[in-house]
N, C-alpha and C. Protein backbone atom coordinates (compact mmCIF):
# COMPACT_ATOMS: atom_id res chain seq x y z
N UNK A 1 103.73 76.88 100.50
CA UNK A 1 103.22 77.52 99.29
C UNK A 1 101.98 78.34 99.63
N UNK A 2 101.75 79.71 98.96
CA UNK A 2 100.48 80.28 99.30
C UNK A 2 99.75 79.89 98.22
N UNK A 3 98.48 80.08 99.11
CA UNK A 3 97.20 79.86 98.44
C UNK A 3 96.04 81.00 98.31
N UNK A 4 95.53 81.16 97.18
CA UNK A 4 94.51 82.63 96.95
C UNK A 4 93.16 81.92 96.75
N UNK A 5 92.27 82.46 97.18
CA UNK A 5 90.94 82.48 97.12
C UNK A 5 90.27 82.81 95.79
N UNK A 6 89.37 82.77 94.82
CA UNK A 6 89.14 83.77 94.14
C UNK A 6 87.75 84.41 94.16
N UNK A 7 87.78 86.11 94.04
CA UNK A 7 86.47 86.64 94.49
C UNK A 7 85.95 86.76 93.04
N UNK A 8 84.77 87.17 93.52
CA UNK A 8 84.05 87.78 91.74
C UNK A 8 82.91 88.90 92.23
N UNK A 9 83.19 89.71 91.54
CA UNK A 9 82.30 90.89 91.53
C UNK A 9 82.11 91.47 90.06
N UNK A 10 81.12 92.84 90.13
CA UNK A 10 80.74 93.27 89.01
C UNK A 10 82.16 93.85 88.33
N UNK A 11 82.10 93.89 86.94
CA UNK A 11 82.96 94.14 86.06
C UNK A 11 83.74 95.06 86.48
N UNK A 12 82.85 96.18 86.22
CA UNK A 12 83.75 98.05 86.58
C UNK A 12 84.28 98.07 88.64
N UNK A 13 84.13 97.16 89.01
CA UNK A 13 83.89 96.92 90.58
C UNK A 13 85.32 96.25 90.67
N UNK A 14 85.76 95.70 89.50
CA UNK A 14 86.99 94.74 89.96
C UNK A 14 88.11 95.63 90.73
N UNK A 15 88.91 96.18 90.35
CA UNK A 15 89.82 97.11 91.14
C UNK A 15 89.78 98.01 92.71
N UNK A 16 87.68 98.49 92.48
CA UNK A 16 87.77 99.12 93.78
C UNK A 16 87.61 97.81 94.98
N UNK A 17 87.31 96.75 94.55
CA UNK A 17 87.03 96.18 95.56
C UNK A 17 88.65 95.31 96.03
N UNK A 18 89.41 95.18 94.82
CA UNK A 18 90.99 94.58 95.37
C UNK A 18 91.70 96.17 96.41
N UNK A 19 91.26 97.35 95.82
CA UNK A 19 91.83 98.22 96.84
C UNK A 19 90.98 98.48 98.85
N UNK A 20 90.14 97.94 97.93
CA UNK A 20 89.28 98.79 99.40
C UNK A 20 89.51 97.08 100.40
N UNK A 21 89.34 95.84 99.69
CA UNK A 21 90.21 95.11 100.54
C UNK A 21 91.90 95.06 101.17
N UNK A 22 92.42 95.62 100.29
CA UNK A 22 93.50 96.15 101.10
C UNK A 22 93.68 96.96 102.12
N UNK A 23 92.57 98.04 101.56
CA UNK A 23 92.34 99.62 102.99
C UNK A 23 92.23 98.72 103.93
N UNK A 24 91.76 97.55 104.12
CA UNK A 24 91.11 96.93 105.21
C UNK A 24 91.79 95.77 105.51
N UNK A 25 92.94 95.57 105.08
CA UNK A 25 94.45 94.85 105.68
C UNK A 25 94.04 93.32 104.93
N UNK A 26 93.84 93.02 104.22
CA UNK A 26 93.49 91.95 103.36
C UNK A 26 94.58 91.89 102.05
N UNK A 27 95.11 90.41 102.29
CA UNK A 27 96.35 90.41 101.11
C UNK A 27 95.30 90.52 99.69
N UNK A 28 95.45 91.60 98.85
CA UNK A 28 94.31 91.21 97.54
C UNK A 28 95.13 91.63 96.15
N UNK A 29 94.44 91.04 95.42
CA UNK A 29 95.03 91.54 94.20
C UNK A 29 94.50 91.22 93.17
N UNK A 30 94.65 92.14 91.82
CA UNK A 30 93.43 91.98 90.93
C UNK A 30 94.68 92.65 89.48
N UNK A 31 95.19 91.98 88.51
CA UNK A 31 96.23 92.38 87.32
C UNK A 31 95.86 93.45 86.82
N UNK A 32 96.26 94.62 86.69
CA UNK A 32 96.18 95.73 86.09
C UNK A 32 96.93 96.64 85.34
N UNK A 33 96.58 97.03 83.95
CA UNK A 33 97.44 97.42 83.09
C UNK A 33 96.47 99.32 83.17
N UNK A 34 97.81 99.94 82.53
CA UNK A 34 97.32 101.31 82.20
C UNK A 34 97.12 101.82 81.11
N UNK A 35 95.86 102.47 80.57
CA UNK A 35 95.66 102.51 79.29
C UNK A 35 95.89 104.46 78.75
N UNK A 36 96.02 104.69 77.26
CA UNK A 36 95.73 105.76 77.47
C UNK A 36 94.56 106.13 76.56
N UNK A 37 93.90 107.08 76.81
CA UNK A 37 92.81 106.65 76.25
C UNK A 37 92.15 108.51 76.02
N UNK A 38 90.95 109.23 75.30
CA UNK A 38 90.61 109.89 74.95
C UNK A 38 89.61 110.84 76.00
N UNK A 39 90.32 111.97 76.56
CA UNK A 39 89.40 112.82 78.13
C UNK A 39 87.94 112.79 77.29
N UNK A 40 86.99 112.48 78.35
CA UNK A 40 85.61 112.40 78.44
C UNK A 40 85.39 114.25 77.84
N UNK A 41 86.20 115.27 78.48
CA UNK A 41 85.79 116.84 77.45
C UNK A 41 86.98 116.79 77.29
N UNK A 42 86.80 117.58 76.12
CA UNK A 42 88.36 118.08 75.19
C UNK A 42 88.89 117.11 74.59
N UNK A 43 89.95 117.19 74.17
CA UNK A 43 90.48 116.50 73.06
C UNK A 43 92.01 115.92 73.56
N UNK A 44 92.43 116.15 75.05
CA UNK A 44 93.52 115.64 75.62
C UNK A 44 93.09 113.83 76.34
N UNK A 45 94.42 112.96 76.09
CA UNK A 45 94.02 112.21 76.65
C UNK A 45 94.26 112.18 78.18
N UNK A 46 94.26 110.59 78.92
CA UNK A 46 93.82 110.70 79.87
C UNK A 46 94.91 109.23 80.16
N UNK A 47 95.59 109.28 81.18
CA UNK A 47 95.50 107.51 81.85
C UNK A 47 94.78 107.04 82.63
N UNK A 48 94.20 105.62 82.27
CA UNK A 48 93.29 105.25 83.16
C UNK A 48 93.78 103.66 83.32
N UNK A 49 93.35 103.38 84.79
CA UNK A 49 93.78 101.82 84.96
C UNK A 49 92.57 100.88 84.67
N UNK A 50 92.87 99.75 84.08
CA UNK A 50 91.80 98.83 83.83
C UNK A 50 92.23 97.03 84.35
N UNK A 51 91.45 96.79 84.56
CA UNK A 51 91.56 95.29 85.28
C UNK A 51 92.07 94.65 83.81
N UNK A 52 92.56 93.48 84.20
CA UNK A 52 93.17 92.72 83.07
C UNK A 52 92.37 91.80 82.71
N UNK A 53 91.96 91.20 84.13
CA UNK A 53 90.50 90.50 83.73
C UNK A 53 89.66 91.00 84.32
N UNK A 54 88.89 91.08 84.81
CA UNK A 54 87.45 91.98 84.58
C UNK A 54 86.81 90.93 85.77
N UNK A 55 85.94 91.11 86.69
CA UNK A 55 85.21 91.12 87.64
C UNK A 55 85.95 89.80 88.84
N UNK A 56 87.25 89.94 88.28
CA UNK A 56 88.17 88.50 89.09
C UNK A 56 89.46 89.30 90.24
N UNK A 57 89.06 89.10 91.25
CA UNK A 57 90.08 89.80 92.43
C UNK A 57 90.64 88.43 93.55
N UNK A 58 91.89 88.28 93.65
CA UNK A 58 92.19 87.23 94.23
C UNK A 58 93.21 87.64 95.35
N UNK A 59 92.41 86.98 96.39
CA UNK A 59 92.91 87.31 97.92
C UNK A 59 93.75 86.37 98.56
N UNK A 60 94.51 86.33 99.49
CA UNK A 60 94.83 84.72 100.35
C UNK A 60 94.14 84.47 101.32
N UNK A 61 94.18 83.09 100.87
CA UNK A 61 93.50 82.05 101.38
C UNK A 61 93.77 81.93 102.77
N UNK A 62 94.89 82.26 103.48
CA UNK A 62 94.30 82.43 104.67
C UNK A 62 93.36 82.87 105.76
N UNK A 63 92.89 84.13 104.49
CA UNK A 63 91.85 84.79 105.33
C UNK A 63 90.55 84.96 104.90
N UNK A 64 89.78 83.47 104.33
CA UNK A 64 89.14 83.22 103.64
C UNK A 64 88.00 82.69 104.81
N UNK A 65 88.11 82.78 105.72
CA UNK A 65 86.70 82.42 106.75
C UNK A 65 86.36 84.03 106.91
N UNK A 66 87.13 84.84 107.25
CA UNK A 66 86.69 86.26 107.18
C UNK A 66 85.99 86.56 106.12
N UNK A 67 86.38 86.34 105.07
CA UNK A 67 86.16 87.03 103.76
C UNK A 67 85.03 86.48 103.60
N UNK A 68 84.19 85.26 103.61
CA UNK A 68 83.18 84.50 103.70
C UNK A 68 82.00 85.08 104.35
N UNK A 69 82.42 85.32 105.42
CA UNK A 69 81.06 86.04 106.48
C UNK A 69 81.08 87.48 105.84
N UNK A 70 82.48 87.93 105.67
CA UNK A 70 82.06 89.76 105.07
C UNK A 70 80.93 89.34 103.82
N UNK A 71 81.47 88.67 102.85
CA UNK A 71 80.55 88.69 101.71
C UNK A 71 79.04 88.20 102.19
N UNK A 72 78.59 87.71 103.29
CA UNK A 72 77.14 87.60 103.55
C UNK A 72 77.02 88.81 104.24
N UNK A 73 77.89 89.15 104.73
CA UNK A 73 77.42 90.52 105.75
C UNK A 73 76.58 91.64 104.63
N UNK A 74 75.16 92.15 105.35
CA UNK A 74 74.08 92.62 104.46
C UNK A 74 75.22 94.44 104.15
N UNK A 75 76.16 94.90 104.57
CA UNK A 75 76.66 96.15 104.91
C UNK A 75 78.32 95.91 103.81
N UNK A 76 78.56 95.20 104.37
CA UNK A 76 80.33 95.27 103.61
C UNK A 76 80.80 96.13 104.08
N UNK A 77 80.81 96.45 105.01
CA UNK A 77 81.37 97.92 105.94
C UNK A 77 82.66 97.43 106.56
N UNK A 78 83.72 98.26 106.88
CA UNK A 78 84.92 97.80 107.39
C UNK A 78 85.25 99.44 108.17
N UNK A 79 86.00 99.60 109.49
CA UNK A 79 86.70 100.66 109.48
C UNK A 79 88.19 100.55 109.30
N UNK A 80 88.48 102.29 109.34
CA UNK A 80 90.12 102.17 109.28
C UNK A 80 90.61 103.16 109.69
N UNK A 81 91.77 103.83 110.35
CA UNK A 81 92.49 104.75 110.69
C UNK A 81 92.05 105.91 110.01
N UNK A 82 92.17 107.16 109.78
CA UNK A 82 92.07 108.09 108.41
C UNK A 82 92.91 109.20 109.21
N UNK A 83 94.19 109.53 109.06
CA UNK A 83 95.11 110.07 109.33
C UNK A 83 94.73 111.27 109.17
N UNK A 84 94.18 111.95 108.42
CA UNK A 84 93.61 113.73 108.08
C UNK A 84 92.74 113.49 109.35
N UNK A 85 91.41 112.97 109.32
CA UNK A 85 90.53 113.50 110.48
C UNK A 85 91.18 113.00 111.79
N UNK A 86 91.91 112.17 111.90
CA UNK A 86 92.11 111.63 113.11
C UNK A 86 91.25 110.46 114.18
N UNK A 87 90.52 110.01 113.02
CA UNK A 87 90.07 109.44 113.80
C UNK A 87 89.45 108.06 112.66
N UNK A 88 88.54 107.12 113.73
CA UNK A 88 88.69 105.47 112.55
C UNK A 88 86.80 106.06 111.98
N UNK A 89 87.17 105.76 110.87
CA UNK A 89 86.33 105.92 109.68
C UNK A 89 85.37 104.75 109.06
N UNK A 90 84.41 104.73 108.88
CA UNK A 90 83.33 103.44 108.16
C UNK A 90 83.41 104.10 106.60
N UNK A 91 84.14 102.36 106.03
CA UNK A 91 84.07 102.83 104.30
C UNK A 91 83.13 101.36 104.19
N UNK A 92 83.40 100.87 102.69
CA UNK A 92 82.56 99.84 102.85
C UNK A 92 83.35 99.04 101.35
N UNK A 93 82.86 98.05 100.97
CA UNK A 93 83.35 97.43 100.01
C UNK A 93 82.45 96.94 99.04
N UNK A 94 82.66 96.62 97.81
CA UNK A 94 81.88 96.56 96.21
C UNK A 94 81.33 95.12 96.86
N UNK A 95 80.16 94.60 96.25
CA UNK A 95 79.39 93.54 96.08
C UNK A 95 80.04 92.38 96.18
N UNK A 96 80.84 91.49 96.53
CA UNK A 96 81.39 90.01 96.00
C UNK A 96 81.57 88.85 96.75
N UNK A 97 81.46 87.56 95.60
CA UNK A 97 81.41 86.82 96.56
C UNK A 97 82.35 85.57 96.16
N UNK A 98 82.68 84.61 97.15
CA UNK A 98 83.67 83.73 97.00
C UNK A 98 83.83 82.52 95.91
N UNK A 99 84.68 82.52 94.94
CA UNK A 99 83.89 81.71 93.59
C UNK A 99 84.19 80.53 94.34
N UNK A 100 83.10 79.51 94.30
CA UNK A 100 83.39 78.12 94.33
C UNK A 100 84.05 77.45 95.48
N UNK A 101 84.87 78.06 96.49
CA UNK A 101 85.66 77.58 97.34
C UNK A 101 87.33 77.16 96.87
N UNK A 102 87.29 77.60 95.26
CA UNK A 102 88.73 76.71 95.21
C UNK A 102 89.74 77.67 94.88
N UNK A 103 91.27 77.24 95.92
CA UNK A 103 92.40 77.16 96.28
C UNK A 103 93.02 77.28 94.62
N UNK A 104 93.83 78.63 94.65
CA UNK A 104 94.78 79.10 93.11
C UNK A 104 96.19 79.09 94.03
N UNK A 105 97.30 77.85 93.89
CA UNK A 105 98.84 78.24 94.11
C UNK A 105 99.19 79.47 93.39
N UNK A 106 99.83 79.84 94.47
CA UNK A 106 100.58 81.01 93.99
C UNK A 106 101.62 80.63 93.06
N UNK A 107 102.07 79.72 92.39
CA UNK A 107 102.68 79.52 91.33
C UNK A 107 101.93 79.70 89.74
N UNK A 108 100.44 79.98 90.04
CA UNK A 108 99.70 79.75 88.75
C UNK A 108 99.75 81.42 89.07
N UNK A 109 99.78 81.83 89.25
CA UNK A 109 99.59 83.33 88.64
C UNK A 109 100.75 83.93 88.70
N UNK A 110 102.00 83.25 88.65
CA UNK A 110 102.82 84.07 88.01
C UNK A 110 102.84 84.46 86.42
N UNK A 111 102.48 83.61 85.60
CA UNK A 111 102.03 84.25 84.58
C UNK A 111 100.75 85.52 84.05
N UNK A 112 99.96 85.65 85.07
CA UNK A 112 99.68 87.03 85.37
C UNK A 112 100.25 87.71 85.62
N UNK A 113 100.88 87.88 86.80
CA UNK A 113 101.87 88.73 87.23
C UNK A 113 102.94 89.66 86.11
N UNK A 114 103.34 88.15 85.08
CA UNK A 114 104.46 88.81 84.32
C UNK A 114 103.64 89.51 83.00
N UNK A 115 102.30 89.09 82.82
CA UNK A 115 101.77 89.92 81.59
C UNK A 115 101.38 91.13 82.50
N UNK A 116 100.71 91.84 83.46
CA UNK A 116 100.93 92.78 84.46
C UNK A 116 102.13 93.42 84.28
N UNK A 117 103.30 93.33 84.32
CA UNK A 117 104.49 94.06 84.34
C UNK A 117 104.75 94.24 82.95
N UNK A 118 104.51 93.49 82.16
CA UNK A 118 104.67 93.93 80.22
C UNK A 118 103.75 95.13 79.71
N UNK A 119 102.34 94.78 80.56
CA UNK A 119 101.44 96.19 80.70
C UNK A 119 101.86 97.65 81.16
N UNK A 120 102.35 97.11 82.00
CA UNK A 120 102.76 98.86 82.91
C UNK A 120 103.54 99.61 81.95
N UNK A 121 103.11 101.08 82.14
CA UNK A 121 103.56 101.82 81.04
C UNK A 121 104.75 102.44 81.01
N UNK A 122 105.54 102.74 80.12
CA UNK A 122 107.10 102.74 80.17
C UNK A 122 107.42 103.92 81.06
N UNK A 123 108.53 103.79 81.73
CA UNK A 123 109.30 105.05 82.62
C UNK A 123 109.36 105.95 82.11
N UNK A 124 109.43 106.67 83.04
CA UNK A 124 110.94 108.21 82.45
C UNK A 124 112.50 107.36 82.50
N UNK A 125 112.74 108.12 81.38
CA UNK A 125 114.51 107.57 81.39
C UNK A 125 114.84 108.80 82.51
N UNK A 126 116.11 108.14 82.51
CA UNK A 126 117.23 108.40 84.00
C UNK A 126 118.27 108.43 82.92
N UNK A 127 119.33 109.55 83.08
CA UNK A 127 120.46 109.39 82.54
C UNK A 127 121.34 109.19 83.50
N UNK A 128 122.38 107.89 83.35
CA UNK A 128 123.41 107.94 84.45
C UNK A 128 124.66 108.32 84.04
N UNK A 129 125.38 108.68 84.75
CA UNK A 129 126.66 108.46 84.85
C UNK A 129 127.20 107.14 84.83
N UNK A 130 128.55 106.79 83.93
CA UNK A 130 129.46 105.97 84.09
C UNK A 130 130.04 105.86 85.12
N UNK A 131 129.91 104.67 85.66
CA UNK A 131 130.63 104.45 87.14
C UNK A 131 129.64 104.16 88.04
N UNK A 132 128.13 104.66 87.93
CA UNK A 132 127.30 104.33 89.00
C UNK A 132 126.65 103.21 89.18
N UNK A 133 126.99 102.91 90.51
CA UNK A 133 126.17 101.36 90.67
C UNK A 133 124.53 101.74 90.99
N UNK A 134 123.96 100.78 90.42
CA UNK A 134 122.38 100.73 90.32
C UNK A 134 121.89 99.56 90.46
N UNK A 135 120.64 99.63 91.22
CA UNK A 135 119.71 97.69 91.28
C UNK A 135 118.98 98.04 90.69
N UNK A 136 118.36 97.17 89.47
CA UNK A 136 117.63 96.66 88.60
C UNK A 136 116.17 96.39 89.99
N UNK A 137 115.35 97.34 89.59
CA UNK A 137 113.93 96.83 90.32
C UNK A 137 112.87 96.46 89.70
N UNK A 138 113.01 95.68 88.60
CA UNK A 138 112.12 94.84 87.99
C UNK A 138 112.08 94.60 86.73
N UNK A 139 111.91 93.30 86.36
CA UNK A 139 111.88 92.18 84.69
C UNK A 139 113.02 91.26 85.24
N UNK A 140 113.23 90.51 84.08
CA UNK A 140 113.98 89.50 84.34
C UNK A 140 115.42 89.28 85.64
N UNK A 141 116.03 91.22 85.09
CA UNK A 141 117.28 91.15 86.42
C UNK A 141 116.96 91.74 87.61
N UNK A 142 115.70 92.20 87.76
CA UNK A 142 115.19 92.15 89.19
C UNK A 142 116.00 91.56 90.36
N UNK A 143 116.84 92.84 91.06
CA UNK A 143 117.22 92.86 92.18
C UNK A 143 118.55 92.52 92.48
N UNK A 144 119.26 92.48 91.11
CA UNK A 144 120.45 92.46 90.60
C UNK A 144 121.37 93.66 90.61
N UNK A 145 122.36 93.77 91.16
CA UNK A 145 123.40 95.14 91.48
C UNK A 145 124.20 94.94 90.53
N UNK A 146 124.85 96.28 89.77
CA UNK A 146 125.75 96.62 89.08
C UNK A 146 125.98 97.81 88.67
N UNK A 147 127.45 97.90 87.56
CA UNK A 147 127.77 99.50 87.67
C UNK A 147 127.77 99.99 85.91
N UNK A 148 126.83 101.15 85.28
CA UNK A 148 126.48 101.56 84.97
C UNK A 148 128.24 101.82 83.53
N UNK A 149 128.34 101.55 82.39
CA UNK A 149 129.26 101.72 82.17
C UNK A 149 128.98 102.99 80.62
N UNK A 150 127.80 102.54 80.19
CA UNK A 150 128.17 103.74 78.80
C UNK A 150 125.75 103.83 79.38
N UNK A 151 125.43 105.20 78.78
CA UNK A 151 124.38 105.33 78.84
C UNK A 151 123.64 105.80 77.42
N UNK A 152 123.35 105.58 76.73
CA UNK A 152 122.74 106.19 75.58
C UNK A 152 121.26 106.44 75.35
N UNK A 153 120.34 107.05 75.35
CA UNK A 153 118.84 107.74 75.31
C UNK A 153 118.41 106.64 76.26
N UNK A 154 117.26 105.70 76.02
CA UNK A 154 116.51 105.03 77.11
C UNK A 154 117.39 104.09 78.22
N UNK A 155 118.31 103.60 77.11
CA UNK A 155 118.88 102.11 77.39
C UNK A 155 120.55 102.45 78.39
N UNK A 156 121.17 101.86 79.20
CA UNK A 156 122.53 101.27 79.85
C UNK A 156 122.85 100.27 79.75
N UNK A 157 124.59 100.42 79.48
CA UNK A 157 124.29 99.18 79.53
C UNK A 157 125.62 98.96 80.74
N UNK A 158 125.28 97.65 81.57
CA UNK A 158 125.36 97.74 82.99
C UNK A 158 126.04 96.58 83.00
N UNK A 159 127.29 96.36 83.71
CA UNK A 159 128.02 95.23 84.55
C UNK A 159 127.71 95.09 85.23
N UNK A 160 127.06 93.50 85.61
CA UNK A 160 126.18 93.30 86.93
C UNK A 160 127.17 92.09 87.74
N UNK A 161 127.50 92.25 88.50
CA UNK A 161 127.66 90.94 89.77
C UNK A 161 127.68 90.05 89.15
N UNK A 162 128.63 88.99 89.14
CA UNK A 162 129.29 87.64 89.04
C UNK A 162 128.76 87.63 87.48
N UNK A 163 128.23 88.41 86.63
CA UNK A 163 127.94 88.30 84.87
C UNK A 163 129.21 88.80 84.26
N UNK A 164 129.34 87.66 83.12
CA UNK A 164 130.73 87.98 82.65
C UNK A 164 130.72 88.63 81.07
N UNK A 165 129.26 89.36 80.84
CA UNK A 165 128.77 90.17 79.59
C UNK A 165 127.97 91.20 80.24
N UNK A 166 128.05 92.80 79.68
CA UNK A 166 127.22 93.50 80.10
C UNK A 166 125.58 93.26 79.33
N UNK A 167 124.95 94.09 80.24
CA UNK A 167 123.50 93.37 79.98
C UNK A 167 122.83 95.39 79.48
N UNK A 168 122.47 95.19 78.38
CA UNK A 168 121.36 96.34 78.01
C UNK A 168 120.34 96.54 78.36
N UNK A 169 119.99 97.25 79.82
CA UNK A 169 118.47 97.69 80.07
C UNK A 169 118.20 98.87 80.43
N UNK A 170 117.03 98.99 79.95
CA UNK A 170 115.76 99.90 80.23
C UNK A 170 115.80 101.20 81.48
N UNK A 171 116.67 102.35 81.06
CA UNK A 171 116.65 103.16 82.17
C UNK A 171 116.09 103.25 83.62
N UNK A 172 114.63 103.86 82.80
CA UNK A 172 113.56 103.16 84.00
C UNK A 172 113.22 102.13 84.78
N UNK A 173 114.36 101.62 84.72
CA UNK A 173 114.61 100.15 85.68
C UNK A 173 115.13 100.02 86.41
N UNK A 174 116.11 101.10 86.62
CA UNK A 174 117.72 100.98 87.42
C UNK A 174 117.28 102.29 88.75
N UNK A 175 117.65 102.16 89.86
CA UNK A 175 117.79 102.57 90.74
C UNK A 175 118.98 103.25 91.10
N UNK A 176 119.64 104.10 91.46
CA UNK A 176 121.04 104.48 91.65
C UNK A 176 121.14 104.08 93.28
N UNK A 177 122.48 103.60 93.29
CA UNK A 177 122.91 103.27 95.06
C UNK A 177 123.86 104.15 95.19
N UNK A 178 123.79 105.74 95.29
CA UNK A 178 124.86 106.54 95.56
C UNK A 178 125.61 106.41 96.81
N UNK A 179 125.16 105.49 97.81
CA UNK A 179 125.97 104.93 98.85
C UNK A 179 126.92 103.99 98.67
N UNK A 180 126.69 103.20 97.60
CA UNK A 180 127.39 101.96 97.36
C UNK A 180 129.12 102.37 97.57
N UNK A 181 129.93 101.56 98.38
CA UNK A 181 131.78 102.38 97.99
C UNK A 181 131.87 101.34 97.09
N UNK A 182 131.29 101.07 96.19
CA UNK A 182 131.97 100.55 94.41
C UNK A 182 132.05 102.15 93.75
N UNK A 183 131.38 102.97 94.42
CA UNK A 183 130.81 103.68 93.78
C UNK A 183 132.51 104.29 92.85
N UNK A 184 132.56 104.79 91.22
CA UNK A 184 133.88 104.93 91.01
C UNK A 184 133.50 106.39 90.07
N UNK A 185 134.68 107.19 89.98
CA UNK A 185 134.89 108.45 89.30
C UNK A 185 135.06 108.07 87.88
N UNK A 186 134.22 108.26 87.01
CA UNK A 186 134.87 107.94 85.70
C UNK A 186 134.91 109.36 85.10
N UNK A 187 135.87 109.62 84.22
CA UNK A 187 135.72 111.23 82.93
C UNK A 187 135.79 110.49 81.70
N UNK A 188 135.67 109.05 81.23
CA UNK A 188 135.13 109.24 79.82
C UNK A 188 134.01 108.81 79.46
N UNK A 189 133.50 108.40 78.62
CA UNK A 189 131.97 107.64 78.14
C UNK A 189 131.91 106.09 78.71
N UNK A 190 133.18 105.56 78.70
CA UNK A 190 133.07 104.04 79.71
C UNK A 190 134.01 103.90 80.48
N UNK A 191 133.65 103.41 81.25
CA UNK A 191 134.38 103.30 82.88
C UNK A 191 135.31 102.48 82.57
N UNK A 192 136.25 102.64 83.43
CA UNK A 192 137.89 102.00 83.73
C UNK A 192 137.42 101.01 84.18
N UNK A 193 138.18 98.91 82.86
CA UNK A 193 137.96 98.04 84.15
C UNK A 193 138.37 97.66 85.15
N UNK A 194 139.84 98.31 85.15
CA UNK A 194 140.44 98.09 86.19
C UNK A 194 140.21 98.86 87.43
N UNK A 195 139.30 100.06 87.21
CA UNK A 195 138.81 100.70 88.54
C UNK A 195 137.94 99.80 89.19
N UNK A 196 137.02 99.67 88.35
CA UNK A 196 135.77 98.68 88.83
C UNK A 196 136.48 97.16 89.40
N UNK A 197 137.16 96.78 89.01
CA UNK A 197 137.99 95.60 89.61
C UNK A 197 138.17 96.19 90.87
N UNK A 198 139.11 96.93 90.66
CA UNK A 198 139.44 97.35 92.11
C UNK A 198 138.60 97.50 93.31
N UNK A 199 137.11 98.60 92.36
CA UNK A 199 136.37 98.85 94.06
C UNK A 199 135.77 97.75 94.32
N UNK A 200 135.58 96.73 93.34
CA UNK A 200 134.76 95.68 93.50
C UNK A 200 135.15 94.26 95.40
């Protein structure tokens, strides 16, 4: 089972410091939803990302003797590759430090995780074709294959693998596998089941 550390830093600091520990090869992570919200000039809005909780960034625990000495280190400096100049670069990282010493299973923040994904802001729809197989890359049928049978504005609805009801989801969810050989020719609004039997 993994285990996360948890950091704490200043409020508006939460996000740069889960990224800039990553620039710097550190498993980190900090829940973030996207808001939309009113441009600082003019009258257009704007998306902006905001921490879910606010000055809480949680790393693994494996690499929690590192992370220990960085947070006393008087600099927070790290380098890294930087592919434009060509050469390794000094960035540095936000203020923080290790709460308390105690160990979060990675089983307790899956309920972060899933209010995180209810946050994220809706797709572009995809219109498919009948007949196309697609994987579901995230919510409940995450990572689930099937073939695409009637499409109407956001929603498909999709025959998935060993399910013996089609399931209605969310355009922006589905992936197309134009490689797949299920792949089948349909010309009306729902696919033949006996094609799909077949390529199956």
């Amino acid at each position: 089972m993994t285990d996360w550390c948890i950091l704490r830093c200043s409020n508006c600091k939460t996000l740069e410091l889960s990224a800039s520990l990553v620039d710097a090869g550190y498993e980190a992570w900090s829940p973030a939803e996207t808001v939309s919200r009113r441009a600082r000039r003019g009258n257009k809005r704007e998306d902006v990302r905001k921490p879910l909780i606010a000055s809480f960034v949680f790393a693994k625990a494996d690499r929690m003797d590192d992370l220990l000495a960085l947070s006393h280190s008087p600099t927070l400096n790290y380098q890294v590759w930087d592919t434009e100049q060509r050469r390794m670069v000094t960035r540095g990282h936000p203020y923080f430090r290790v709460s308390h010493l105690r160990l979060i299973p990675d089983t307790q923040l899956s309920n972060l995780r899933a209010v995180e994904r209810k946050r994220r802001p809706k797709g572009k729809s995809i219109a498919f074709e009948p007949g196309v197989v697609v994987r579901i890359t995230e919510g409940g049928f995450e990572g689930l294959v099937g073939v695409v049978e009637e499409c109407r504005g956001d929603y498909a609805t999709v025959t998935l693998d060993d399910w013996s009801a089609p399931a209605k989801i969310a355009t922006w969810l589905l992936h197309a596998l134009l490689d797949d050989p299920r792949m089948v020719h349909v010309s009306g609004q729902v696919s033949d089941k006996a094609s799909l039997a077949k390529a199956a």
